[in-house]
N, C-alpha and C. Protein backbone atom coordinates (compact mmCIF):
# COMPACT_ATOMS: atom_id res chain seq x y z
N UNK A 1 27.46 -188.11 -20.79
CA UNK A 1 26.30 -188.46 -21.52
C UNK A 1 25.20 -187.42 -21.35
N UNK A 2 25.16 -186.73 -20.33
CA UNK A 2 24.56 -185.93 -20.14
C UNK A 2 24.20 -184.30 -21.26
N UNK A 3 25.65 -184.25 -21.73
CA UNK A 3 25.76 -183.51 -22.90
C UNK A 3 25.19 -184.44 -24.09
N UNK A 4 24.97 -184.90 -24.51
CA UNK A 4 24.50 -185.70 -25.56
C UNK A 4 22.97 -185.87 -25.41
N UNK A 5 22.66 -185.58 -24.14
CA UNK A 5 21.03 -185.97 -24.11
C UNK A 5 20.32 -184.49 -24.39
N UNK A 6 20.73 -183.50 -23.54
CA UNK A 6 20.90 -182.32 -23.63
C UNK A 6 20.49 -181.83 -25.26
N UNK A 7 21.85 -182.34 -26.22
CA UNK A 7 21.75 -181.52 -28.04
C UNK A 7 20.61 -182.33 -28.49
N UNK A 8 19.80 -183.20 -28.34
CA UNK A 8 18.89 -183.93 -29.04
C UNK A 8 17.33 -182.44 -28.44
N UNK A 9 17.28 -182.58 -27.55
CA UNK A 9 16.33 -181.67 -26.61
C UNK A 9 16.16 -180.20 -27.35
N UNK A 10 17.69 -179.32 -27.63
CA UNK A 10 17.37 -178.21 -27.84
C UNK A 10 17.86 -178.25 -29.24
N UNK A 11 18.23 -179.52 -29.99
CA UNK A 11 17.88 -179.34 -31.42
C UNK A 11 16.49 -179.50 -31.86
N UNK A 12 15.21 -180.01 -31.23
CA UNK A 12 14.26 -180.09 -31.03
C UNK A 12 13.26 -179.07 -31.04
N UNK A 13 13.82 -178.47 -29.79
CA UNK A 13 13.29 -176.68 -29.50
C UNK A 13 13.43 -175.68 -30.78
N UNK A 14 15.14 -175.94 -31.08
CA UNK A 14 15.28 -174.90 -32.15
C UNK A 14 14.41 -175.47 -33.61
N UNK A 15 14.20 -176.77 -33.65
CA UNK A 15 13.21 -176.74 -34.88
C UNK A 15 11.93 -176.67 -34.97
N UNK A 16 11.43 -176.45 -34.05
CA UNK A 16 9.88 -176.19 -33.10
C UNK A 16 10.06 -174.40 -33.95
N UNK A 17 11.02 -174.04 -33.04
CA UNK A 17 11.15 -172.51 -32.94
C UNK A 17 10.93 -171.68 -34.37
N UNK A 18 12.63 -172.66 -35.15
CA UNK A 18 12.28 -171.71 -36.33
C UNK A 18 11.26 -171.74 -37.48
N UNK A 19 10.75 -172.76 -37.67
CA UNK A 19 9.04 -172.83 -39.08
C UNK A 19 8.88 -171.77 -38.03
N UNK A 20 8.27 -171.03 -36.86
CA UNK A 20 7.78 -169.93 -36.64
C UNK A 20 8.12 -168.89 -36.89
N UNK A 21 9.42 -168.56 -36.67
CA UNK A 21 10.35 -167.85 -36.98
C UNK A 21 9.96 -167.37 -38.39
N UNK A 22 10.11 -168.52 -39.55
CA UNK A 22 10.22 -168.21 -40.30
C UNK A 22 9.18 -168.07 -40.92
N UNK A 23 8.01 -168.73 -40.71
CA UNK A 23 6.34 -168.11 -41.03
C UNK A 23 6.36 -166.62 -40.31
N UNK A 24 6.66 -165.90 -39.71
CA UNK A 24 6.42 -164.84 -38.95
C UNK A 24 7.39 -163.61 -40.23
N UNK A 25 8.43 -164.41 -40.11
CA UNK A 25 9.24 -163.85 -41.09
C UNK A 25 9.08 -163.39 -43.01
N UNK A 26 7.87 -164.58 -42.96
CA UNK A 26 7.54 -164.55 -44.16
C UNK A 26 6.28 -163.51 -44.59
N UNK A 27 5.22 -163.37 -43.07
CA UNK A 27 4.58 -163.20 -43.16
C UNK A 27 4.57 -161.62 -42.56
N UNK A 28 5.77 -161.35 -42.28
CA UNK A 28 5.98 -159.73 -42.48
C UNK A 28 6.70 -159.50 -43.47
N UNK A 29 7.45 -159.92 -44.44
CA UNK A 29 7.67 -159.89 -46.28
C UNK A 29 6.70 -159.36 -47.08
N UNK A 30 5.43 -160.48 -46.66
CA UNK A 30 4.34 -160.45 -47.67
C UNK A 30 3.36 -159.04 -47.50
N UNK A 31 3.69 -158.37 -45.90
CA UNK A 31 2.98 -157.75 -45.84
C UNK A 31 3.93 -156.44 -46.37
N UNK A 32 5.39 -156.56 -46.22
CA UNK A 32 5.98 -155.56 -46.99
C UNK A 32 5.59 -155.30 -48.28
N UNK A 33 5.80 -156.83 -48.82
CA UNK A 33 5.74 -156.67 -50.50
C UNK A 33 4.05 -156.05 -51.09
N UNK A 34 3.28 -156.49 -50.10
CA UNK A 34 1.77 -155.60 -50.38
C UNK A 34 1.88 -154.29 -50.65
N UNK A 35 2.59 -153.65 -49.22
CA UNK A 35 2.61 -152.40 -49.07
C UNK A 35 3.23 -151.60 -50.26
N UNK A 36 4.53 -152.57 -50.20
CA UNK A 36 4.89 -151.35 -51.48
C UNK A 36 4.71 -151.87 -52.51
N UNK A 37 3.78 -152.81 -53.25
CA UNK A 37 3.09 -152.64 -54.47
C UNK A 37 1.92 -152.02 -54.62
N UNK A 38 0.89 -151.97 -53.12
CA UNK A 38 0.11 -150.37 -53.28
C UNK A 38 0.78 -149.33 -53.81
N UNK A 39 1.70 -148.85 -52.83
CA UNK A 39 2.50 -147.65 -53.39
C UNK A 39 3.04 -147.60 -54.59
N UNK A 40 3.72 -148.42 -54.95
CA UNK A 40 4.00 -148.47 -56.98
C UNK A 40 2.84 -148.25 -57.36
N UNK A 41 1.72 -148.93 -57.09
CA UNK A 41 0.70 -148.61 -58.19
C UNK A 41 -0.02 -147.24 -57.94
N UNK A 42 -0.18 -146.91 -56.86
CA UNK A 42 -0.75 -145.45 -56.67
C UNK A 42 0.64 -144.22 -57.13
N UNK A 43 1.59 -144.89 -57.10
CA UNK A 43 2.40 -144.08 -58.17
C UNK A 43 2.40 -143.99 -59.33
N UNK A 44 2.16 -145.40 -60.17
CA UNK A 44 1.90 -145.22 -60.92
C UNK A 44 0.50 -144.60 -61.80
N UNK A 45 -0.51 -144.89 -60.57
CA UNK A 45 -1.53 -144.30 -61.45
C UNK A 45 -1.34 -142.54 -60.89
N UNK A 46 -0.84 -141.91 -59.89
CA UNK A 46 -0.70 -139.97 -59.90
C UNK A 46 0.06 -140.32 -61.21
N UNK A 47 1.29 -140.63 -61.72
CA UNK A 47 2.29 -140.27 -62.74
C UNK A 47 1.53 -140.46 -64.08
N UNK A 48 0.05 -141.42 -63.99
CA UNK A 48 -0.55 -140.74 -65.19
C UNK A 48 -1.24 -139.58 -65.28
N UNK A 49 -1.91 -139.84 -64.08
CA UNK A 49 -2.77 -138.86 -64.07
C UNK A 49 -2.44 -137.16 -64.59
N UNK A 50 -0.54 -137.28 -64.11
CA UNK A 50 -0.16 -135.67 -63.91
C UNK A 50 0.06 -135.65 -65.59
N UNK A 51 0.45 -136.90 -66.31
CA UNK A 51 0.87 -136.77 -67.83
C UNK A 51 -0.39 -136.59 -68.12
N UNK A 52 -1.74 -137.29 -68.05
CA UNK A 52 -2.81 -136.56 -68.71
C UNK A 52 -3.35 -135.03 -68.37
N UNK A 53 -2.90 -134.57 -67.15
CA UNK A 53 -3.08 -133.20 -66.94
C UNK A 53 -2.58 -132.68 -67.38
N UNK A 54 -1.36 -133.05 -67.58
CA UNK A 54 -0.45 -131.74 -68.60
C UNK A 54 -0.67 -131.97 -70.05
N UNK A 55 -0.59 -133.06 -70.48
CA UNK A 55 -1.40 -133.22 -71.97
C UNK A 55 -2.40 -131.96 -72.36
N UNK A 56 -3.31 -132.08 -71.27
CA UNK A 56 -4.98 -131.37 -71.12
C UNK A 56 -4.64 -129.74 -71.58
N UNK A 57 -3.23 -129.35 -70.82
CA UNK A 57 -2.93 -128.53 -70.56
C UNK A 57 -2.10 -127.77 -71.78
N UNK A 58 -1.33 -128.79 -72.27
CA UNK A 58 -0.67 -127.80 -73.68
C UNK A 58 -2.16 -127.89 -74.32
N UNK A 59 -3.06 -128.95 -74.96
CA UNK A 59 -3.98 -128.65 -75.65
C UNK A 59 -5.04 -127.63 -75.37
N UNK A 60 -5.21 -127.27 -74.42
CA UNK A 60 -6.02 -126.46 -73.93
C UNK A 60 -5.08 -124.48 -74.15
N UNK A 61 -3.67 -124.59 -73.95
CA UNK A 61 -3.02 -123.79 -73.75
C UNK A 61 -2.73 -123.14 -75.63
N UNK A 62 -2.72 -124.53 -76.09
CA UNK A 62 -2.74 -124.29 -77.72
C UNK A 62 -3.90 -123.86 -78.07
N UNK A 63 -5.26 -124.12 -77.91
CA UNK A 63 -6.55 -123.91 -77.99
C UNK A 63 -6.46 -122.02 -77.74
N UNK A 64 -6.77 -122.04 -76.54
CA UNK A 64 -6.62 -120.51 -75.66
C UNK A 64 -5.63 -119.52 -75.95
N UNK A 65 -4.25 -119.97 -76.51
CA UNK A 65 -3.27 -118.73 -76.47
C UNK A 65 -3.80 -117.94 -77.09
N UNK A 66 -4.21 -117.63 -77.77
CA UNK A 66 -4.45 -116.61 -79.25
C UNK A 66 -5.50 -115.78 -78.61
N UNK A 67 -6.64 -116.38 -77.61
CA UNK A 67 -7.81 -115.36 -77.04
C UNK A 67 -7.50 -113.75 -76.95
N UNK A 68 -6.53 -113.74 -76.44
CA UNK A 68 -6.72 -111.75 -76.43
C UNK A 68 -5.88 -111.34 -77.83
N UNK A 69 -5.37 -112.18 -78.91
CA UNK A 69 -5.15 -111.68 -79.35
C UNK A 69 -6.62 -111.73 -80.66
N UNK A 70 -7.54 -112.77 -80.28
CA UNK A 70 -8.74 -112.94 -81.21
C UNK A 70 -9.44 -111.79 -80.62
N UNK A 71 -9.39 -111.20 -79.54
CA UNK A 71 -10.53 -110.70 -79.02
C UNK A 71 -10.04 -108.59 -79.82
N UNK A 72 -8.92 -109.15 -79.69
CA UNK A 72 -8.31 -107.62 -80.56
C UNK A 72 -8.93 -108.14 -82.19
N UNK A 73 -9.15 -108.77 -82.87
CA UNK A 73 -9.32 -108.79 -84.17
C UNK A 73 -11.31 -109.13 -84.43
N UNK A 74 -11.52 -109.46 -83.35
CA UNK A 74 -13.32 -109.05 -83.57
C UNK A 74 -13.74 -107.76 -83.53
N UNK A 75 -12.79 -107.03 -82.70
CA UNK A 75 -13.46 -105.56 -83.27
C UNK A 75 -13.22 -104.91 -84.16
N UNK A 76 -11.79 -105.69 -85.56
CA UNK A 76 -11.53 -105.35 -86.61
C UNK A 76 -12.83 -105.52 -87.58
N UNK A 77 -13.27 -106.92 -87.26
CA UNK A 77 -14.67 -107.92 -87.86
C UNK A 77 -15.91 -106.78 -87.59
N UNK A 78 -16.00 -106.16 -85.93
CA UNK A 78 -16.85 -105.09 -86.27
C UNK A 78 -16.87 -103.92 -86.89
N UNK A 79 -15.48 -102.95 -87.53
CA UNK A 79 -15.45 -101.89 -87.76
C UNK A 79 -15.58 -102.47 -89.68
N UNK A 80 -15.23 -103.53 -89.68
CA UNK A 80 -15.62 -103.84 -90.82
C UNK A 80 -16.96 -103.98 -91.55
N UNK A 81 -17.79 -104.58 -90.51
CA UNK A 81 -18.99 -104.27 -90.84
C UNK A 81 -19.81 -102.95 -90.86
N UNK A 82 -19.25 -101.94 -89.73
CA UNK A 82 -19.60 -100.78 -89.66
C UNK A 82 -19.27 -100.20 -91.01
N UNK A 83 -18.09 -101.05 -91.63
CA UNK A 83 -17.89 -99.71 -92.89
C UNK A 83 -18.62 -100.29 -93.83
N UNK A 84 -18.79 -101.18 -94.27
CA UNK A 84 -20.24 -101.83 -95.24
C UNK A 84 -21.33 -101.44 -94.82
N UNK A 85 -21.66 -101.08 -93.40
CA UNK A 85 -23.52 -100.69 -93.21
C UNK A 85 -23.03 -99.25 -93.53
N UNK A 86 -22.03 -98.26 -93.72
CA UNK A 86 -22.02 -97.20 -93.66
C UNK A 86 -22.12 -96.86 -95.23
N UNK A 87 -21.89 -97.46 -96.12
CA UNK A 87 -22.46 -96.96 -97.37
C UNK A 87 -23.90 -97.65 -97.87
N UNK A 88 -24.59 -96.45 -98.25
CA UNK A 88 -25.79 -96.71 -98.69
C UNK A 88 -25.81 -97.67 -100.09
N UNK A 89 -26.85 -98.20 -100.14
CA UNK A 89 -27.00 -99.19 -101.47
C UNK A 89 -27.34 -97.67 -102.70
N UNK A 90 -27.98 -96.79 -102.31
CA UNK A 90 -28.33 -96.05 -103.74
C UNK A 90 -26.64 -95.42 -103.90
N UNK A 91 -25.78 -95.48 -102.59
CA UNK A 91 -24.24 -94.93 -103.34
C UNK A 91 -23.63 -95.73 -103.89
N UNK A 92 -23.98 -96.88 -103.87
CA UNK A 92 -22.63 -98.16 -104.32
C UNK A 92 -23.48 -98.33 -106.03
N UNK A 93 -24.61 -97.87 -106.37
CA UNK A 93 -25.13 -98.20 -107.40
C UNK A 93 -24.47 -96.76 -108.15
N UNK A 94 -24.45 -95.65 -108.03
CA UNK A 94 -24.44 -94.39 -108.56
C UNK A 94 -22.92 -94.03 -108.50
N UNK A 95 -22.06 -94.73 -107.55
CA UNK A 95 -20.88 -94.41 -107.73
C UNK A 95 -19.76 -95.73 -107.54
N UNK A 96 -18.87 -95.95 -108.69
CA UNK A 96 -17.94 -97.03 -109.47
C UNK A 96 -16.97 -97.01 -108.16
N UNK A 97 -16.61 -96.40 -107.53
CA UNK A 97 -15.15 -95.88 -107.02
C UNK A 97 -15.58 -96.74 -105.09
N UNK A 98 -16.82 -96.15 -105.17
CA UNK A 98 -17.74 -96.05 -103.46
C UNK A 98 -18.02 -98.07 -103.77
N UNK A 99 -18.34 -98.38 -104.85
CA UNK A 99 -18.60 -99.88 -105.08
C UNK A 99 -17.65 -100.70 -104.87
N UNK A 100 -16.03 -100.04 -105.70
CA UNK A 100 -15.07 -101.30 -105.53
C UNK A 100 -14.17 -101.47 -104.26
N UNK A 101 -14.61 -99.91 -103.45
CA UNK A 101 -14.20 -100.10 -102.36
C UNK A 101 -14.99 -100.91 -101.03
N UNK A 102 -16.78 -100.92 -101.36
CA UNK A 102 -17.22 -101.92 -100.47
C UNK A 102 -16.61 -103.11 -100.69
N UNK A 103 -16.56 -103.89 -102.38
CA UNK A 103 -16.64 -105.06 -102.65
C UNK A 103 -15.45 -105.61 -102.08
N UNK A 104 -14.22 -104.92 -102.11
CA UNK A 104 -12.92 -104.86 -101.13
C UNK A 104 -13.25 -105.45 -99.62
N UNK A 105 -13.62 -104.36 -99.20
CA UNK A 105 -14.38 -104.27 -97.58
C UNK A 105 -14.81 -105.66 -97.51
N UNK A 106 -15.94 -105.81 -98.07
CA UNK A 106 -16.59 -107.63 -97.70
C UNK A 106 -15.69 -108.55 -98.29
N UNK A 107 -14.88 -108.94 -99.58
CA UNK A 107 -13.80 -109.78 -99.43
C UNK A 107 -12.84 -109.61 -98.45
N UNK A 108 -12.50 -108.78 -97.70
CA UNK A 108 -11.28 -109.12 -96.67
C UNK A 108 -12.39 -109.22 -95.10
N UNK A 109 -13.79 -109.18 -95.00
CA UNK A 109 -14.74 -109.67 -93.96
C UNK A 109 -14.65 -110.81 -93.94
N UNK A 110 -14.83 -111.39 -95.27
CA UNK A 110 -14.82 -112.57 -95.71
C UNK A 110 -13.73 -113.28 -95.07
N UNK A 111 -12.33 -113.06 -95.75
CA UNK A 111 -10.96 -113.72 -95.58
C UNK A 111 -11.19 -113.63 -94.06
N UNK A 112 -11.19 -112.76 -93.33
CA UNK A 112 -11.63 -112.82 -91.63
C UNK A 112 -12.06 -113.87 -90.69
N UNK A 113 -13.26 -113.71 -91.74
CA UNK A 113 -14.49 -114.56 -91.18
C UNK A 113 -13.64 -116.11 -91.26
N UNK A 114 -12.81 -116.58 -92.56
CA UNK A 114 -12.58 -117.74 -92.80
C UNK A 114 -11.41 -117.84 -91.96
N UNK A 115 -10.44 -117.12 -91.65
CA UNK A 115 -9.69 -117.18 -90.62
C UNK A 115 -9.85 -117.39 -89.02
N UNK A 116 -11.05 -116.84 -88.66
CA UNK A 116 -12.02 -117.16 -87.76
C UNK A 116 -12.07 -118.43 -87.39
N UNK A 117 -12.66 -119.23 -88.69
CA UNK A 117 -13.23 -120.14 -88.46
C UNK A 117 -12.39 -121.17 -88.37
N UNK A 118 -11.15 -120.95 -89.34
CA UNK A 118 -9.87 -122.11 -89.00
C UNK A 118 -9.65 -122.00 -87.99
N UNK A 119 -9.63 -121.41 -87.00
CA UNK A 119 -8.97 -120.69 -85.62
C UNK A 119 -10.03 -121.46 -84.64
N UNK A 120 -11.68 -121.99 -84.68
CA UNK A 120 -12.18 -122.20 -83.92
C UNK A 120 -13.06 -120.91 -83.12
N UNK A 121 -12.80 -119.78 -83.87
CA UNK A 121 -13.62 -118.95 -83.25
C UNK A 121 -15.02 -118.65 -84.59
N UNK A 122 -16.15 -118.66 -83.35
CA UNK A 122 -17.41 -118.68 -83.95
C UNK A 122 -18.05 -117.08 -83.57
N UNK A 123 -18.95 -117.04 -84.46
CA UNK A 123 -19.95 -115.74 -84.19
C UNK A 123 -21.02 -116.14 -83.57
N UNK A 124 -21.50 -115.40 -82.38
CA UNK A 124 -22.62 -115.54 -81.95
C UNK A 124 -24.01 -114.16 -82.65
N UNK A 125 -24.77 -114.91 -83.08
CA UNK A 125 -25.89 -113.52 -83.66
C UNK A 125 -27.25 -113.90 -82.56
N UNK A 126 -27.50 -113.98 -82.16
CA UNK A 126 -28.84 -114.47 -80.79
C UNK A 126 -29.97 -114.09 -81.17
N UNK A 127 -30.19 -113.55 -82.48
CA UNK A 127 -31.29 -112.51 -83.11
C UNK A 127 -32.61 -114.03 -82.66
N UNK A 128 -33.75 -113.18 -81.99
CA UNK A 128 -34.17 -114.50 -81.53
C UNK A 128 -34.52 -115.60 -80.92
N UNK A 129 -33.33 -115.81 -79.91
CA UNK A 129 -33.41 -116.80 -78.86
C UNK A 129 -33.65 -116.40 -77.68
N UNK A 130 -33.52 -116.56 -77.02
CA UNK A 130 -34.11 -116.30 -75.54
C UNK A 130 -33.01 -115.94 -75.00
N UNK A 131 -32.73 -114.74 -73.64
CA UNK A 131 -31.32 -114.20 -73.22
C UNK A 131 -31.10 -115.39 -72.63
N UNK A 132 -29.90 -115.32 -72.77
CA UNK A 132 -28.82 -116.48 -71.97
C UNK A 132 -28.04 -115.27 -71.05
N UNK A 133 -27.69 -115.63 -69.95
CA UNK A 133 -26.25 -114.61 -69.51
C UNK A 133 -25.20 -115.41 -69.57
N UNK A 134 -24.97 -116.49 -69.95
CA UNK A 134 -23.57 -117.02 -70.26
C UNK A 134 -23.08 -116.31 -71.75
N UNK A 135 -24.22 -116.11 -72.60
CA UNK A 135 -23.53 -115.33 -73.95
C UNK A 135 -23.98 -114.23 -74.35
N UNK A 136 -24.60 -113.51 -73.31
CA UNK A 136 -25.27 -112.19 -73.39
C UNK A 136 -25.29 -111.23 -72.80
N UNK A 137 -25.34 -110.00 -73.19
CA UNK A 137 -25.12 -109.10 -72.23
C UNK A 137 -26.21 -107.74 -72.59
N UNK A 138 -27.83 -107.81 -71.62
CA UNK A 138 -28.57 -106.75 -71.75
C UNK A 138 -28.14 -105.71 -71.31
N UNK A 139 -28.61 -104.96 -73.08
CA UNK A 139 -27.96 -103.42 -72.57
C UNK A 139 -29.73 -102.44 -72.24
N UNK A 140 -30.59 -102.93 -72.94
CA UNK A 140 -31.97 -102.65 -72.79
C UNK A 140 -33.11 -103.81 -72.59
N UNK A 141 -34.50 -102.84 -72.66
CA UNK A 141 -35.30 -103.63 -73.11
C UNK A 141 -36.77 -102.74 -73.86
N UNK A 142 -37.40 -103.65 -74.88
CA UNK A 142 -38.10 -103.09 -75.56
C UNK A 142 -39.24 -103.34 -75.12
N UNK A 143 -40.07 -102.68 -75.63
CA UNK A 143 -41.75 -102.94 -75.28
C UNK A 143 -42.30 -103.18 -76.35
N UNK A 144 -43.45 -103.84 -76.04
CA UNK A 144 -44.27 -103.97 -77.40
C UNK A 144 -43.58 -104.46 -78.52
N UNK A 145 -43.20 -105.64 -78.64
CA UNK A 145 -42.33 -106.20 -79.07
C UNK A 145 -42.77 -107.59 -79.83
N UNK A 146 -44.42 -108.11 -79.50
CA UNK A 146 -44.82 -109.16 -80.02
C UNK A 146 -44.21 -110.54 -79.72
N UNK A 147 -42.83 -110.66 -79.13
CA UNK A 147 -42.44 -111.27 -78.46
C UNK A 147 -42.42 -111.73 -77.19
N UNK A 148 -42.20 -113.21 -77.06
CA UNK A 148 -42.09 -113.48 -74.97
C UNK A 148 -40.79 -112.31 -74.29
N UNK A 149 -41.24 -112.47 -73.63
CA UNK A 149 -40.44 -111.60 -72.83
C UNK A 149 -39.18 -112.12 -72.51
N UNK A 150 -37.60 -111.90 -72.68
CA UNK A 150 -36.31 -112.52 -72.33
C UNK A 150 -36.11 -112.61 -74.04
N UNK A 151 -36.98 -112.89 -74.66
CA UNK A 151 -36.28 -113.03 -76.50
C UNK A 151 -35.37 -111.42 -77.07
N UNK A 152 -34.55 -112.08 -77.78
CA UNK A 152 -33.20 -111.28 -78.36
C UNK A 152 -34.09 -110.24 -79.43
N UNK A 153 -34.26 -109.32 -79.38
CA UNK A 153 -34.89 -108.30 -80.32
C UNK A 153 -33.82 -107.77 -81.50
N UNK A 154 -33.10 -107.48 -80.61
CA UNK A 154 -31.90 -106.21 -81.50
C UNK A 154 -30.44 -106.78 -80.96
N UNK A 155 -29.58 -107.26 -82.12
CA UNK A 155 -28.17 -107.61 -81.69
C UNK A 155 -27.49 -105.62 -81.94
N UNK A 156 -26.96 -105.39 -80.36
CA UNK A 156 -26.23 -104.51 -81.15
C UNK A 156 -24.76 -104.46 -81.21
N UNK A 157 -24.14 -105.70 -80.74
CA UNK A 157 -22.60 -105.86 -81.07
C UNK A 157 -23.17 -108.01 -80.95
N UNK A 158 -21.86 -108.23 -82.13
CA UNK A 158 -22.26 -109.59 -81.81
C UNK A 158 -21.23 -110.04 -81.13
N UNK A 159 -21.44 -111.76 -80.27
CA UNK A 159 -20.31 -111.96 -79.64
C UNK A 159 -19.39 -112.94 -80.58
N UNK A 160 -18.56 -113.87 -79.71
CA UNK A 160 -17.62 -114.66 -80.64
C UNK A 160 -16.83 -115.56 -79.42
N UNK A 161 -17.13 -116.79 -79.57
CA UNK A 161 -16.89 -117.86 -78.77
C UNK A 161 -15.29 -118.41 -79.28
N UNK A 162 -14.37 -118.77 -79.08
CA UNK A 162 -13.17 -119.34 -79.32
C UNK A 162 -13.68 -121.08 -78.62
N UNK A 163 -13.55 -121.96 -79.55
CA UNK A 163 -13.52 -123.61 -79.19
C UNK A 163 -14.68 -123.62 -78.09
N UNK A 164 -15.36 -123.16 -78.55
CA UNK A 164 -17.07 -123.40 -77.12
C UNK A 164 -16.74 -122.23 -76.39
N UNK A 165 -15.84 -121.48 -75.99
CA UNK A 165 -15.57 -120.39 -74.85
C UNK A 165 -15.85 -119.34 -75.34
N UNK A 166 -16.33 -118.66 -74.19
CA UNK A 166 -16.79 -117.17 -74.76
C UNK A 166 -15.91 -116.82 -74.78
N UNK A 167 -15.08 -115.67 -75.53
CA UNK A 167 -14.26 -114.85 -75.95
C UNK A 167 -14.94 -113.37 -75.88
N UNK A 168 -16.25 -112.90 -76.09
CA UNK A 168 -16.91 -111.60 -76.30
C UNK A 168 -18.17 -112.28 -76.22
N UNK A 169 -19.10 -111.40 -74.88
CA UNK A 169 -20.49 -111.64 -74.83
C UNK A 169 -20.71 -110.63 -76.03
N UNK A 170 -22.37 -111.03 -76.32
CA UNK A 170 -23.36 -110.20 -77.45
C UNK A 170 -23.89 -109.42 -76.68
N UNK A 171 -23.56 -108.37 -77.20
CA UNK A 171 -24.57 -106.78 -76.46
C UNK A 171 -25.86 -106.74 -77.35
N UNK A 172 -26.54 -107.06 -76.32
CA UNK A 172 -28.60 -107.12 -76.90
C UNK A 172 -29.35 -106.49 -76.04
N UNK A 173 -30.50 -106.48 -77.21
CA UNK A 173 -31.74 -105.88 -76.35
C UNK A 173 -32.50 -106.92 -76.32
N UNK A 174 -33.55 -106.90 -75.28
CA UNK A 174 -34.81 -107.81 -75.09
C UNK A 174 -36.12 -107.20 -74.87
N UNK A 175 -37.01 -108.17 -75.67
CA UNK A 175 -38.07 -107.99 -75.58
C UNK A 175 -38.39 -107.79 -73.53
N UNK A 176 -39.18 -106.84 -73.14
CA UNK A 176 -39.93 -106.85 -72.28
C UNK A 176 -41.27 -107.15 -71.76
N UNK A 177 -41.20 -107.44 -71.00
CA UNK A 177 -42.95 -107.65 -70.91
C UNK A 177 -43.82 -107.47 -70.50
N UNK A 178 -44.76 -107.87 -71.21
CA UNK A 178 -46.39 -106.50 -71.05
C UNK A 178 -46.91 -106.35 -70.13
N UNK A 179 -47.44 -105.47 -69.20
CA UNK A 179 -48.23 -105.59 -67.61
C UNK A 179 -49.30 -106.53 -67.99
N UNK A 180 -50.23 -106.64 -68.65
CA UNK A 180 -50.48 -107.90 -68.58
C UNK A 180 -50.91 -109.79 -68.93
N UNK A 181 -48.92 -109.48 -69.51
CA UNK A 181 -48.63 -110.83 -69.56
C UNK A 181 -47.72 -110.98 -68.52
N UNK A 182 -46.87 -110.17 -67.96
CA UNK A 182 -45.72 -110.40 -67.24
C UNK A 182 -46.23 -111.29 -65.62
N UNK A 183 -47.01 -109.84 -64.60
CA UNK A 183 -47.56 -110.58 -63.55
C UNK A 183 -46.35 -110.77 -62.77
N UNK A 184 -45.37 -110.01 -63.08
CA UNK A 184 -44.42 -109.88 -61.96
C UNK A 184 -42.77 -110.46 -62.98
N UNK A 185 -43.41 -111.12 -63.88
CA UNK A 185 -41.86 -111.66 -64.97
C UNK A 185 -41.19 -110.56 -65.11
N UNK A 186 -39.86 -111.12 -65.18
CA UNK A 186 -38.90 -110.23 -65.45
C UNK A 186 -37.73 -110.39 -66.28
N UNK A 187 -36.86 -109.99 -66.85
CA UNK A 187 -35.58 -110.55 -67.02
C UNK A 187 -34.30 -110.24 -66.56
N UNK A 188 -33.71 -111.01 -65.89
CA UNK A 188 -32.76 -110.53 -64.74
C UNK A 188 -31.44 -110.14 -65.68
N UNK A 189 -31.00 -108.58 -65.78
CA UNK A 189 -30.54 -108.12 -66.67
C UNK A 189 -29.08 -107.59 -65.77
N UNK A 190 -28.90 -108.27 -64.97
CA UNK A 190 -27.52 -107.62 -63.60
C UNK A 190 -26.50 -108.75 -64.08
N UNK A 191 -27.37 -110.02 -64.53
CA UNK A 191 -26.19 -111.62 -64.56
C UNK A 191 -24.30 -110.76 -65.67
């Protein structure tokens, strides 16, 4: 009888034991299943993140490829203009031949210009504004100029931005300023 009193006792114990067991058990599950649904989700949010970076990245890469090859065809845009300022207006009036070759010249400036502009690349002319050194680049400065001092006097190359980006700063001159308006002003012409 002694065995019989005994299995009542440690069937007792063992059901004491295991609800702990198994709360303990459950309650390192739950802390598994936390853990790695942090981790899914911080996976899942890098695995967007890297698809919107690379997204960023062909569009940006589609945007940009063409830059050195735009930056070779603005100085076509300038020699073009050089050859229109290079004939005089009393030659294009006095000679038929000197005329249909400007009028040539500025229709394919033109076609340029409009190719340009499908492309996202813009002209900068600064005639005017105040130096920037993000889109400027002093090559002088003038005096006596009637202007504040840092204003764009003389464009002598213009620049050309691709989608907001510079592609070619503008080579300018600026007004300087007068001994006495300046008082020590300057325009910091090193940027």
């Amino acid at each position: 009888m002694s065995e019989e009193q005994n299995k009542p006792a440690d069937a007792e114990i063992d059901q004491t034991a295991a609800p702990e067991a198994a709360e303990d058990r459950v309650a390192t599950l739950e802390a598994e299943v936390a853990s790695l649904k942090d981790q899914l989700l911080r996976a899942v949010a890098e695995t967007e993140n890297t698809r919107r970076r690379a997204q960023r990245d062909r569009e940006d890469a589609s945007k940009y490829a063409v830059s050195s090859f735009a930056k070779e065809l603005v100085t076509v845009a300038d020699n073009l203009r050089r050859a229109l300022d290079a004939v005089p207006a009393e030659g294009r009036e006095q000679d038929e031949m000197l005329k249909g070759l400007a009028v040539g010249v500025e229709a394919t400036e033109r076609q340029l210009f409009a190719a340009f502009d499908r492309a996202g690349i813009k002209r900068i002319d600064p005639t005017g504004d105040m130096f920037d050194p993000n889109f400027h680049q002093v090559m002088f400065e003038i005096e006596n100029t009637g202007k504040a001092a840092g204003t764009v006097v003389q464009v002598l190359q213009p620049g050309y931005t691709i989608h907001g980006r510079l592609l070619r700063e503008a080579m300018v001159g600026v007004a300087k300023a007068s001994a006495n308006e300046a008082g020590g002003q300057h325009v910091n012409t090193t940027a």
